[in-house]
PDB file of N, CA and C in Angstrom:
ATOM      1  N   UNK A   1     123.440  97.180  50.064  1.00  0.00           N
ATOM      2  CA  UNK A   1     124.719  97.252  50.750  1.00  0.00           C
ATOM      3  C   UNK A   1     124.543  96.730  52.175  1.00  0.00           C
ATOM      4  N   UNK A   2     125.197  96.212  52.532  1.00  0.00           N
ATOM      5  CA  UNK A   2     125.373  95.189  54.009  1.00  0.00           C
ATOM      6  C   UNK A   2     125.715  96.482  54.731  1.00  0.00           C
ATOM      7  N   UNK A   3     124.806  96.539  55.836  1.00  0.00           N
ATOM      8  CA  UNK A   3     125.326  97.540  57.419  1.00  0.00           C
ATOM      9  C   UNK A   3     126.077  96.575  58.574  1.00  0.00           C
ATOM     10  N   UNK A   4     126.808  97.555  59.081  1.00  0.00           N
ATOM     11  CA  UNK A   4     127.812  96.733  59.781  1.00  0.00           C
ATOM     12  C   UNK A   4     127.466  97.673  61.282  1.00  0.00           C
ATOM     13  N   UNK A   5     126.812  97.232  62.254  1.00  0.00           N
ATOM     14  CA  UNK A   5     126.978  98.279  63.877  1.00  0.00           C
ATOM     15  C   UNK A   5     128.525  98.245  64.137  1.00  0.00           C
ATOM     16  N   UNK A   6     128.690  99.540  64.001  1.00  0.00           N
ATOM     17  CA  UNK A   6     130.112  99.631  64.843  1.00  0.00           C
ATOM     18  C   UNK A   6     129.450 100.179  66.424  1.00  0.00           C
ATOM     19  N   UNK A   7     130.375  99.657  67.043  1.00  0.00           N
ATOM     20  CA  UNK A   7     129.405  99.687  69.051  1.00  0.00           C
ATOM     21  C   UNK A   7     129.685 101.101  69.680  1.00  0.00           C
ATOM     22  N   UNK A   8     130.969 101.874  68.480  1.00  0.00           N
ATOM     23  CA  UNK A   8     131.359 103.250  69.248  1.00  0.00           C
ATOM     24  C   UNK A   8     130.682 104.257  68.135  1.00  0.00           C
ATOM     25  N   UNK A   9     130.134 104.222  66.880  1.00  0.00           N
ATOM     26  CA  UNK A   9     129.759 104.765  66.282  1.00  0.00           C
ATOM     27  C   UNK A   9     128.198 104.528  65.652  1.00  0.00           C
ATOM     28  N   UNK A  10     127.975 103.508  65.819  1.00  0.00           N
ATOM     29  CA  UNK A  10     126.562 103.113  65.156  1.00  0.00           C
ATOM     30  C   UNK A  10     126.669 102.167  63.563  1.00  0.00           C
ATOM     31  N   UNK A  11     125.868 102.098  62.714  1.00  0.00           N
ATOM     32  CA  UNK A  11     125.725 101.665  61.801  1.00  0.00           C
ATOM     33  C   UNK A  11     126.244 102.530  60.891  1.00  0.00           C
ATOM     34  N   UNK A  12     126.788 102.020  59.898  1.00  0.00           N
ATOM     35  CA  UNK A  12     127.463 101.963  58.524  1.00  0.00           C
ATOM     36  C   UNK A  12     127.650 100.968  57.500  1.00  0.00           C
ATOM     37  N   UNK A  13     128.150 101.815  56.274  1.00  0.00           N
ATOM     38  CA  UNK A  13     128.432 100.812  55.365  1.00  0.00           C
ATOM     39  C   UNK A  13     129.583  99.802  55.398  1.00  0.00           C
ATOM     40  N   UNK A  14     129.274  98.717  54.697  1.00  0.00           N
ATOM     41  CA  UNK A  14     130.648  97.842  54.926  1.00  0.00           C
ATOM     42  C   UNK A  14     131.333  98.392  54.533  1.00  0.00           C
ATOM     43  N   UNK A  15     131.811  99.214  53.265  1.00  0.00           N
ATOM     44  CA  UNK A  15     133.097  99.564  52.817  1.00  0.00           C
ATOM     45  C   UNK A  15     133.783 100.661  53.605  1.00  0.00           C
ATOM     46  N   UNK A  16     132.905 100.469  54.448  1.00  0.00           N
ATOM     47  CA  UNK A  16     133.802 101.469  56.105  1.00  0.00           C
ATOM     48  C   UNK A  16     135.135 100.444  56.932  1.00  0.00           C
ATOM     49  N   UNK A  17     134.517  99.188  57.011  1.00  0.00           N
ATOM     50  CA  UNK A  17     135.120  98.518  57.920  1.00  0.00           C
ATOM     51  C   UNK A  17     136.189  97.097  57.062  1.00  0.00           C
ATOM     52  N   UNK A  18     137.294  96.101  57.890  1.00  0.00           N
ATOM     53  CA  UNK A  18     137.628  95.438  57.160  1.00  0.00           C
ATOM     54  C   UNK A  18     137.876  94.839  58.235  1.00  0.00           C
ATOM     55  N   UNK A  19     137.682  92.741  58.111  1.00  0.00           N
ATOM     56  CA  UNK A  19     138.106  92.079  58.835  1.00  0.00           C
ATOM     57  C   UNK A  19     139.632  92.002  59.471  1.00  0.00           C
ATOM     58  N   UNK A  20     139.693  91.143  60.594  1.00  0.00           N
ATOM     59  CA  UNK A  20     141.182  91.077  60.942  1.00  0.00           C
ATOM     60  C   UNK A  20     140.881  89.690  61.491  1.00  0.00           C
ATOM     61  N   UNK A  21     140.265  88.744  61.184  1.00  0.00           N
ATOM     62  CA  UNK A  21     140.423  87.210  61.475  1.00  0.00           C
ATOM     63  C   UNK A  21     139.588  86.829  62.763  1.00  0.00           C
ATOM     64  N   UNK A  22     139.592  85.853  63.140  1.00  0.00           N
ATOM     65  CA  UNK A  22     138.695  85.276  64.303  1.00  0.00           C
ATOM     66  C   UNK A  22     139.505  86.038  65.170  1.00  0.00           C
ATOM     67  N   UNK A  23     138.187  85.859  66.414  1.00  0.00           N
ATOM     68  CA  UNK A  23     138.519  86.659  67.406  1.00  0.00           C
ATOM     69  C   UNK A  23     138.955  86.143  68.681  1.00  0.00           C
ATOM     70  N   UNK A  24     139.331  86.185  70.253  1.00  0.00           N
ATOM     71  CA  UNK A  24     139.388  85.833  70.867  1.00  0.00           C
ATOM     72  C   UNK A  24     140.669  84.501  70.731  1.00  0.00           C
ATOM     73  N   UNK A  25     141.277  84.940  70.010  1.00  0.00           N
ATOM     74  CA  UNK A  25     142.464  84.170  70.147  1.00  0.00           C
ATOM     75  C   UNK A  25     143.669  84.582  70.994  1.00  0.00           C
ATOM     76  N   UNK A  26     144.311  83.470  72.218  1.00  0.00           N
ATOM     77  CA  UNK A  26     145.034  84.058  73.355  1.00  0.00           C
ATOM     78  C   UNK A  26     146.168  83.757  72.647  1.00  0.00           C
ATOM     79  N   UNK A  27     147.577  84.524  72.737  1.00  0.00           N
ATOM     80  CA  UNK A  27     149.192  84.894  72.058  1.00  0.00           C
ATOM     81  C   UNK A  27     149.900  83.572  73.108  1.00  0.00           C
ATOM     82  N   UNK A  28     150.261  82.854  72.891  1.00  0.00           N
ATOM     83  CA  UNK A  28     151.099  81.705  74.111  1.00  0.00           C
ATOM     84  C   UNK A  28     151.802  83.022  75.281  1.00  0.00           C
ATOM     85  N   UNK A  29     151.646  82.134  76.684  1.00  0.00           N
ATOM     86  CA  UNK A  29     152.184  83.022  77.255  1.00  0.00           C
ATOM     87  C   UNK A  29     153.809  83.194  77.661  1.00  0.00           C
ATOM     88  N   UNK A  30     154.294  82.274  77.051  1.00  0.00           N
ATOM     89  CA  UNK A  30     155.769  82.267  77.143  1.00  0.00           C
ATOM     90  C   UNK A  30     156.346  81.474  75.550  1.00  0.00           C
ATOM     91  N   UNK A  31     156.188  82.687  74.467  1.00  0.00           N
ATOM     92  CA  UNK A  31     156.547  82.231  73.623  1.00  0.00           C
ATOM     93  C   UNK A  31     158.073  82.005  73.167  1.00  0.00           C
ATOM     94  N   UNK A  32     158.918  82.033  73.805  1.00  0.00           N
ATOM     95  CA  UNK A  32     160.115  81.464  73.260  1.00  0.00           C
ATOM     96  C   UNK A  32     160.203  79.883  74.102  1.00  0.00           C
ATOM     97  N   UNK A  33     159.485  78.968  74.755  1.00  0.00           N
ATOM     98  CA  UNK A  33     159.210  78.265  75.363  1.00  0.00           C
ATOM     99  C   UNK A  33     158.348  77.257  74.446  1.00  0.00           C
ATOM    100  N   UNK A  34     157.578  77.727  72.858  1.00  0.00           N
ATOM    101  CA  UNK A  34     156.127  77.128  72.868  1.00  0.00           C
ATOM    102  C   UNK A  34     157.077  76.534  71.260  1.00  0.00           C
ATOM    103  N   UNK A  35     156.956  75.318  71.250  1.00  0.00           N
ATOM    104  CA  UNK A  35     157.097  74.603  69.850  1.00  0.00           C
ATOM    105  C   UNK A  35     156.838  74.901  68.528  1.00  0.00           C
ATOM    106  N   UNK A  36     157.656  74.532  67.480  1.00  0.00           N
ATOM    107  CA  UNK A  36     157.410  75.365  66.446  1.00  0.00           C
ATOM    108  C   UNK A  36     155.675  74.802  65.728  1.00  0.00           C
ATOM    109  N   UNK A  37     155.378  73.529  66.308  1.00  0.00           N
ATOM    110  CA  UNK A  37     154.213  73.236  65.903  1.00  0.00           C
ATOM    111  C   UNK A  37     153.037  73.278  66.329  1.00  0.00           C
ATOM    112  N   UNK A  38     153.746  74.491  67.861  1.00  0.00           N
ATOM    113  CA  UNK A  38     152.065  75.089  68.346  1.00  0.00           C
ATOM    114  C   UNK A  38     152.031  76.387  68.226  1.00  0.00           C
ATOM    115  N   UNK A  39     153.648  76.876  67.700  1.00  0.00           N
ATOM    116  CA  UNK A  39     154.031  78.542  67.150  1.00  0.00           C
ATOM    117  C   UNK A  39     152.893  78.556  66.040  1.00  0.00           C
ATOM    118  N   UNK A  40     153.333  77.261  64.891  1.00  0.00           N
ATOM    119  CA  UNK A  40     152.615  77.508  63.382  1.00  0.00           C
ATOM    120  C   UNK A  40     150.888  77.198  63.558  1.00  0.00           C
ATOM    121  N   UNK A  41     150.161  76.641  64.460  1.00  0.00           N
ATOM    122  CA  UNK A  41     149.501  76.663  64.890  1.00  0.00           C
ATOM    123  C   UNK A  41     148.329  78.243  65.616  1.00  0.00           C
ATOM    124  N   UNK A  42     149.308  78.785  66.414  1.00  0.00           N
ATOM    125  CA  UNK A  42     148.782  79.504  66.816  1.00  0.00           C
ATOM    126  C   UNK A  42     148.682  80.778  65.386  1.00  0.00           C
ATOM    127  N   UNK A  43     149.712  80.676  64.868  1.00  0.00           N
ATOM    128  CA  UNK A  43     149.838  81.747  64.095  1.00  0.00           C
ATOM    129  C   UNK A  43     149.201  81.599  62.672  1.00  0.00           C
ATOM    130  N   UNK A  44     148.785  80.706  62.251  1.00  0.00           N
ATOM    131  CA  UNK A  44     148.112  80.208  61.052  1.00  0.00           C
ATOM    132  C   UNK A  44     146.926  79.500  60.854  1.00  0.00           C
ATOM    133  N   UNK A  45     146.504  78.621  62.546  1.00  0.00           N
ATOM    134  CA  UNK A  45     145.447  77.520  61.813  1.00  0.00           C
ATOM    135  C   UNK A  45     144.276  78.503  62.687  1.00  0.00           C
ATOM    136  N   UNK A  46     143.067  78.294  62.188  1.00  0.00           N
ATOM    137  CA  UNK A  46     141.813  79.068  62.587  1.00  0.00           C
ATOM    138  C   UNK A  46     140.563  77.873  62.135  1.00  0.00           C
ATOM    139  N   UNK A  47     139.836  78.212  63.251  1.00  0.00           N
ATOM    140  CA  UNK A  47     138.739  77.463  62.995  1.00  0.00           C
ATOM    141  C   UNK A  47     137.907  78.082  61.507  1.00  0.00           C
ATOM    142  N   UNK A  48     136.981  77.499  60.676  1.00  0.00           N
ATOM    143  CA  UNK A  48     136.401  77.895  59.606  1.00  0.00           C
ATOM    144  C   UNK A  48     134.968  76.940  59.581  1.00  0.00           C
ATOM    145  N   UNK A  49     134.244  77.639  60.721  1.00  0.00           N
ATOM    146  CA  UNK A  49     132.797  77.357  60.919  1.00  0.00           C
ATOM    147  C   UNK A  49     131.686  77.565  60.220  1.00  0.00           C
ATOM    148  N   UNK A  50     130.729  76.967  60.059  1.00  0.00           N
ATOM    149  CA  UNK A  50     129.515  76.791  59.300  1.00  0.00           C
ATOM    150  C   UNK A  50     128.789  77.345  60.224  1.00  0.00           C
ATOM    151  N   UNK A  51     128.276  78.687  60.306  1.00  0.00           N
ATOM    152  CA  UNK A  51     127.560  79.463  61.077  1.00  0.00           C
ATOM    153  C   UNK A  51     128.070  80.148  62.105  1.00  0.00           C
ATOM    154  N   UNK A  52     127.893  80.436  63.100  1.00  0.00           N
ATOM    155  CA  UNK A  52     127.949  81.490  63.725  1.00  0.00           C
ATOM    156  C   UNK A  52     129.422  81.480  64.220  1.00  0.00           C
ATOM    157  N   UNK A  53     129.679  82.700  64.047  1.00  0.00           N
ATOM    158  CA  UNK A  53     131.576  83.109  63.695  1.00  0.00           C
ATOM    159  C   UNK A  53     132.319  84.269  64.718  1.00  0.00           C
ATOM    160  N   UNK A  54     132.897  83.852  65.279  1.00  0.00           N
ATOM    161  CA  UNK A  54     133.528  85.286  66.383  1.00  0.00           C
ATOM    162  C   UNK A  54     135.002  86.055  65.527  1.00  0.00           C
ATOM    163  N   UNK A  55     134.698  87.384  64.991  1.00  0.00           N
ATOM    164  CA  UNK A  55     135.461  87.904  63.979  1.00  0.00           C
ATOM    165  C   UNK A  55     136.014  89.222  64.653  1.00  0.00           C
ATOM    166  N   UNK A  56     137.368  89.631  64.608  1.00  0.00           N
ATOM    167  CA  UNK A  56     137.892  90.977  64.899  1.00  0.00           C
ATOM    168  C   UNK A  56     137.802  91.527  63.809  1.00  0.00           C
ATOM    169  N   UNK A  57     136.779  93.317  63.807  1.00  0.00           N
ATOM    170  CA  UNK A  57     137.189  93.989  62.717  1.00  0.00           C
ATOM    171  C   UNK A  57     137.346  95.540  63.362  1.00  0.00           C
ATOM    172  N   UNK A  58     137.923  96.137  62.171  1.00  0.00           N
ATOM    173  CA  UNK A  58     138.479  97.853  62.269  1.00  0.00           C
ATOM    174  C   UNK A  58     137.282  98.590  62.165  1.00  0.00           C
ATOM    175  N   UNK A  59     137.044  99.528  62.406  1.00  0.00           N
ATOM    176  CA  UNK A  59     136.529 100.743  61.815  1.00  0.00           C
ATOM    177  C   UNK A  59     136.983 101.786  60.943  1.00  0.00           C
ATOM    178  N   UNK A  60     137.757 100.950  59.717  1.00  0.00           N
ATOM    179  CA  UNK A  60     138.825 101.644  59.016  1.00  0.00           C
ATOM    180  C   UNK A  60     138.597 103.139  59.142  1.00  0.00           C
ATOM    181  N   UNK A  61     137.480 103.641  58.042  1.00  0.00           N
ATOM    182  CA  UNK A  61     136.962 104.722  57.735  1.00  0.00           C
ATOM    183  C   UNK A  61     136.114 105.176  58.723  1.00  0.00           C
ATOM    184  N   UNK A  62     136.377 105.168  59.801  1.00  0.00           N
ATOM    185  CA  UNK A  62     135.654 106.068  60.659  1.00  0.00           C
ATOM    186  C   UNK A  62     136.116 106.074  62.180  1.00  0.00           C
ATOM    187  N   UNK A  63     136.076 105.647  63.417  1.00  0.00           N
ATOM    188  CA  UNK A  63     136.589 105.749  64.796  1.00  0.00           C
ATOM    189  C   UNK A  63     138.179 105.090  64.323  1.00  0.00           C
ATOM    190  N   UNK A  64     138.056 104.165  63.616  1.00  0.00           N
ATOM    191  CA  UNK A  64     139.702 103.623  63.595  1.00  0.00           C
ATOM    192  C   UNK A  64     139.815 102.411  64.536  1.00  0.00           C
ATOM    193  N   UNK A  65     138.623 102.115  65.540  1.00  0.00           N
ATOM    194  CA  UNK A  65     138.792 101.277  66.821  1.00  0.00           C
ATOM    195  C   UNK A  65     138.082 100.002  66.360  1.00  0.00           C
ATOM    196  N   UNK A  66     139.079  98.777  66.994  1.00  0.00           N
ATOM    197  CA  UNK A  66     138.723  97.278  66.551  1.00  0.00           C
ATOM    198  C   UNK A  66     137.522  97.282  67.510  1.00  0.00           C
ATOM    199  N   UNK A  67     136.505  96.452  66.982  1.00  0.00           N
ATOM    200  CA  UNK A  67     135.804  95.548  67.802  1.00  0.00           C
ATOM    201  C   UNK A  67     135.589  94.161  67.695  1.00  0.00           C
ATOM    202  N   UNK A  68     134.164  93.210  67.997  1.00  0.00           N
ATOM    203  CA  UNK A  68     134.472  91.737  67.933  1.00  0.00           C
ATOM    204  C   UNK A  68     132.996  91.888  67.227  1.00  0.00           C
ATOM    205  N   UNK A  69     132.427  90.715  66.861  1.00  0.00           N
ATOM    206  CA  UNK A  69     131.326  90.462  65.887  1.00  0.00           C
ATOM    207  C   UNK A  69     130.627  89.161  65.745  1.00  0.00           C
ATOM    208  N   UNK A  70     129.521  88.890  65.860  1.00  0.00           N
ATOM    209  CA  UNK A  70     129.646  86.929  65.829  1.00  0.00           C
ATOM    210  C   UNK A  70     128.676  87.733  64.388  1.00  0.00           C
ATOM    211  N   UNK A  71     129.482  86.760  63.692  1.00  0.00           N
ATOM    212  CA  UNK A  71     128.704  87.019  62.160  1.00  0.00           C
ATOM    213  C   UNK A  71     128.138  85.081  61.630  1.00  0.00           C
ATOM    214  N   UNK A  72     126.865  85.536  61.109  1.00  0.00           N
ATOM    215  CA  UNK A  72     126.346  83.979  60.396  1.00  0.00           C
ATOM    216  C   UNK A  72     127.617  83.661  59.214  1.00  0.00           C
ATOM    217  N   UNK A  73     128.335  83.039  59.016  1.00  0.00           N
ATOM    218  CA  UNK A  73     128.803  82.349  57.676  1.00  0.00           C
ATOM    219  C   UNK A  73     128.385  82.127  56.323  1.00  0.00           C
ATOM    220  N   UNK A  74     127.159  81.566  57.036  1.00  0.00           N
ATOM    221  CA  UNK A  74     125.978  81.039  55.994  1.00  0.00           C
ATOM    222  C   UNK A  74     125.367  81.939  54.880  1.00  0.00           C
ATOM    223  N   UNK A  75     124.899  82.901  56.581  1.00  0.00           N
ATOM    224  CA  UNK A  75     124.172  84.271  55.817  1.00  0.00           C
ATOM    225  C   UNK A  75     125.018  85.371  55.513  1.00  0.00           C
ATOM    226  N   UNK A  76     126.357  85.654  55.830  1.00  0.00           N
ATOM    227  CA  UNK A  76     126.637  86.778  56.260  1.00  0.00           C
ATOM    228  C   UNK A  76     125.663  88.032  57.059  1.00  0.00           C
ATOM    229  N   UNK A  77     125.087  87.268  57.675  1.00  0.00           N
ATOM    230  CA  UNK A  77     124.063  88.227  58.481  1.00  0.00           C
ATOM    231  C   UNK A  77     124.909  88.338  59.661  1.00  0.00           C
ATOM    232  N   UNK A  78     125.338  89.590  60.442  1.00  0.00           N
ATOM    233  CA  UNK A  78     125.681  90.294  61.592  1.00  0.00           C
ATOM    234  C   UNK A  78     125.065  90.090  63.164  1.00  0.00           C
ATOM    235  N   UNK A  79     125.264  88.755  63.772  1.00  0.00           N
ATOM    236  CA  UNK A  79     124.044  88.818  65.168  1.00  0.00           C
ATOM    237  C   UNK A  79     124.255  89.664  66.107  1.00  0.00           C
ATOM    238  N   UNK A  80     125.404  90.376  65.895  1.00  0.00           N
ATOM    239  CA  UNK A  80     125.884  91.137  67.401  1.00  0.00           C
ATOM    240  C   UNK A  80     127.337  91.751  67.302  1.00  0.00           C
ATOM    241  N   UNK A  81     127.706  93.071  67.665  1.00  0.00           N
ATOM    242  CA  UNK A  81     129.063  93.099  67.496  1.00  0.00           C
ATOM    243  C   UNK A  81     129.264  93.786  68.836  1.00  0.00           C
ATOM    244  N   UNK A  82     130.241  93.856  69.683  1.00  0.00           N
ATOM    245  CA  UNK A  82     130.383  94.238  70.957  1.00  0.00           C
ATOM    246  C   UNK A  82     132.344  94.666  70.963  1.00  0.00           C
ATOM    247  N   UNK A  83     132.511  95.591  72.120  1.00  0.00           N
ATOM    248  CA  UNK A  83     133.532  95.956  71.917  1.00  0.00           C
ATOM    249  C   UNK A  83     134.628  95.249  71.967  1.00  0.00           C
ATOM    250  N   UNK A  84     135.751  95.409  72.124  1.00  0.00           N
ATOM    251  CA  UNK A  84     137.268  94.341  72.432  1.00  0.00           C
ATOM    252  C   UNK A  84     136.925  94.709  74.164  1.00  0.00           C
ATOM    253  N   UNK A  85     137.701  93.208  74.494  1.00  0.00           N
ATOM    254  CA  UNK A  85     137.564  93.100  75.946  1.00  0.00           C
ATOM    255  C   UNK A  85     136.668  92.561  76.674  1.00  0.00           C
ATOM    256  N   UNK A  86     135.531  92.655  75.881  1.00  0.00           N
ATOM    257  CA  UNK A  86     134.258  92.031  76.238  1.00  0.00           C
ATOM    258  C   UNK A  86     134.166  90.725  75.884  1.00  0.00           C
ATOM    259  N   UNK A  87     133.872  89.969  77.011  1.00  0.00           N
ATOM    260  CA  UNK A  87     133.834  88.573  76.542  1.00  0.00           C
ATOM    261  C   UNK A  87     132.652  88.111  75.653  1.00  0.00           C
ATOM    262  N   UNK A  88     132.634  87.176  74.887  1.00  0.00           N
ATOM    263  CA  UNK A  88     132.031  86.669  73.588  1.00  0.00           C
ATOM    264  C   UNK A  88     130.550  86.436  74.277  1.00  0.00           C
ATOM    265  N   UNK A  89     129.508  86.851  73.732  1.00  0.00           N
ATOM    266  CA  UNK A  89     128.312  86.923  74.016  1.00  0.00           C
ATOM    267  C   UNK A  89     127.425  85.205  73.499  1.00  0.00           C
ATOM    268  N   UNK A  90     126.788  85.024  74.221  1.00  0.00           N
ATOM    269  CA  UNK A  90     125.605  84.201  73.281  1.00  0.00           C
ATOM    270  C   UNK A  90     125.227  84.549  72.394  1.00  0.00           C
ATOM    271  N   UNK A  91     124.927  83.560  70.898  1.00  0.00           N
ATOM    272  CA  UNK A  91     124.427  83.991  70.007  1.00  0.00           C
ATOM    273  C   UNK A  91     122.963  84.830  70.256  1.00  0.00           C
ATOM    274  N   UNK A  92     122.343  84.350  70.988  1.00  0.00           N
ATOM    275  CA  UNK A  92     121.014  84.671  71.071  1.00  0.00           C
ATOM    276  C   UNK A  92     121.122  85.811  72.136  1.00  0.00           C
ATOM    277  N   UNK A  93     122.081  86.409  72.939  1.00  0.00           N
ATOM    278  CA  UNK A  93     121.948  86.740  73.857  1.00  0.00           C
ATOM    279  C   UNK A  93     122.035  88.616  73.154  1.00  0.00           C
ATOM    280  N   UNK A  94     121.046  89.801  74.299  1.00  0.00           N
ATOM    281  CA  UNK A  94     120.715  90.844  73.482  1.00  0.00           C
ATOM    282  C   UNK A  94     121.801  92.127  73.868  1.00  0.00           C
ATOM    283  N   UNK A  95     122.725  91.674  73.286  1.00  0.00           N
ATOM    284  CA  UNK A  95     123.454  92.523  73.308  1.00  0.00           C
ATOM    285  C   UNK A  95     124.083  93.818  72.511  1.00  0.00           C
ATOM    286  N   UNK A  96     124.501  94.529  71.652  1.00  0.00           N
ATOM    287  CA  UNK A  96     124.438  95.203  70.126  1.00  0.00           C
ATOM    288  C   UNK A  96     124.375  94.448  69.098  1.00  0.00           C
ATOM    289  N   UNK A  97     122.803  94.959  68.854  1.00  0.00           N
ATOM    290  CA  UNK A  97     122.416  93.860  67.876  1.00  0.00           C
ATOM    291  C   UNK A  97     122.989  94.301  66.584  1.00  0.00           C
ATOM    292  N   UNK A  98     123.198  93.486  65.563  1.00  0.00           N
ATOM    293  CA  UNK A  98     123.836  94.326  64.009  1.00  0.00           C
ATOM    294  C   UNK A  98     122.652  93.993  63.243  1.00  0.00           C
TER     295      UNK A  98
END
C-alpha cells in the first residue's frame, strides 16, 4: 500500500487521502473581465507532466485539511508534500519528505 505524509498528521494510507488536481493554480483576478477562452482555459486545461508533478490533495479520512505534493508521474513515488500557502519547493530541496 502506497504511504502518503500528510504535513499536519504524519504518514498514512492512501485510501485516507484523494486528489484535487494540480496545484498552484492562480483564479483570474477580475473574472467577469477574462474571455471565454482564458475562462475555459483556466478552468479545464492543466499541464500533464512526465515526472515531477505539483498536486492539491485532502486528508479525507483524517485532519480534513488540503495540502500540496510534488509527486513522480512516472513512479508515483511522493518527493515532498508541504502545506497550502507554502510556496512550491525544489524537487530536491529537504523539505517533508513523503
Amino acid at each position: 500500500m502506497l504511504l502518503i505524509r500528510c504535513p499536519y498528521c504524519g504518514e498514512r494510507p492512501e485510501v485516507e487521502f484523494h486528489c484535487g488536481g494540480e496545484a498552484h493554480i492562480a483564479r483570474p483576478e477580475t473574472p467577469t473581465e477574462t474571455s471565454d477562452a482564458d475562462w475555459a482555459g483556466f478552468l479545464y486545461y492543466r499541464t500533464n507532466p512526465r515526472g515531477v508533478h505539483a498536486e492539491r490533495w485532502v486528508h479525507n479520512h483524517g485532519c480534513g485539511r488540503w495540502f500540496n505534493a510534488l509527486r513522480d508521474t512516472v513512479s508515483d513515488r511522493f518527493v515532498t508534500t508541504y502545506e497550502m500557502g507554502t510556496p512550491r519547493p525544489e524537487a530536491g530541496s529537504d523539505v517533508t519528505r513523503a
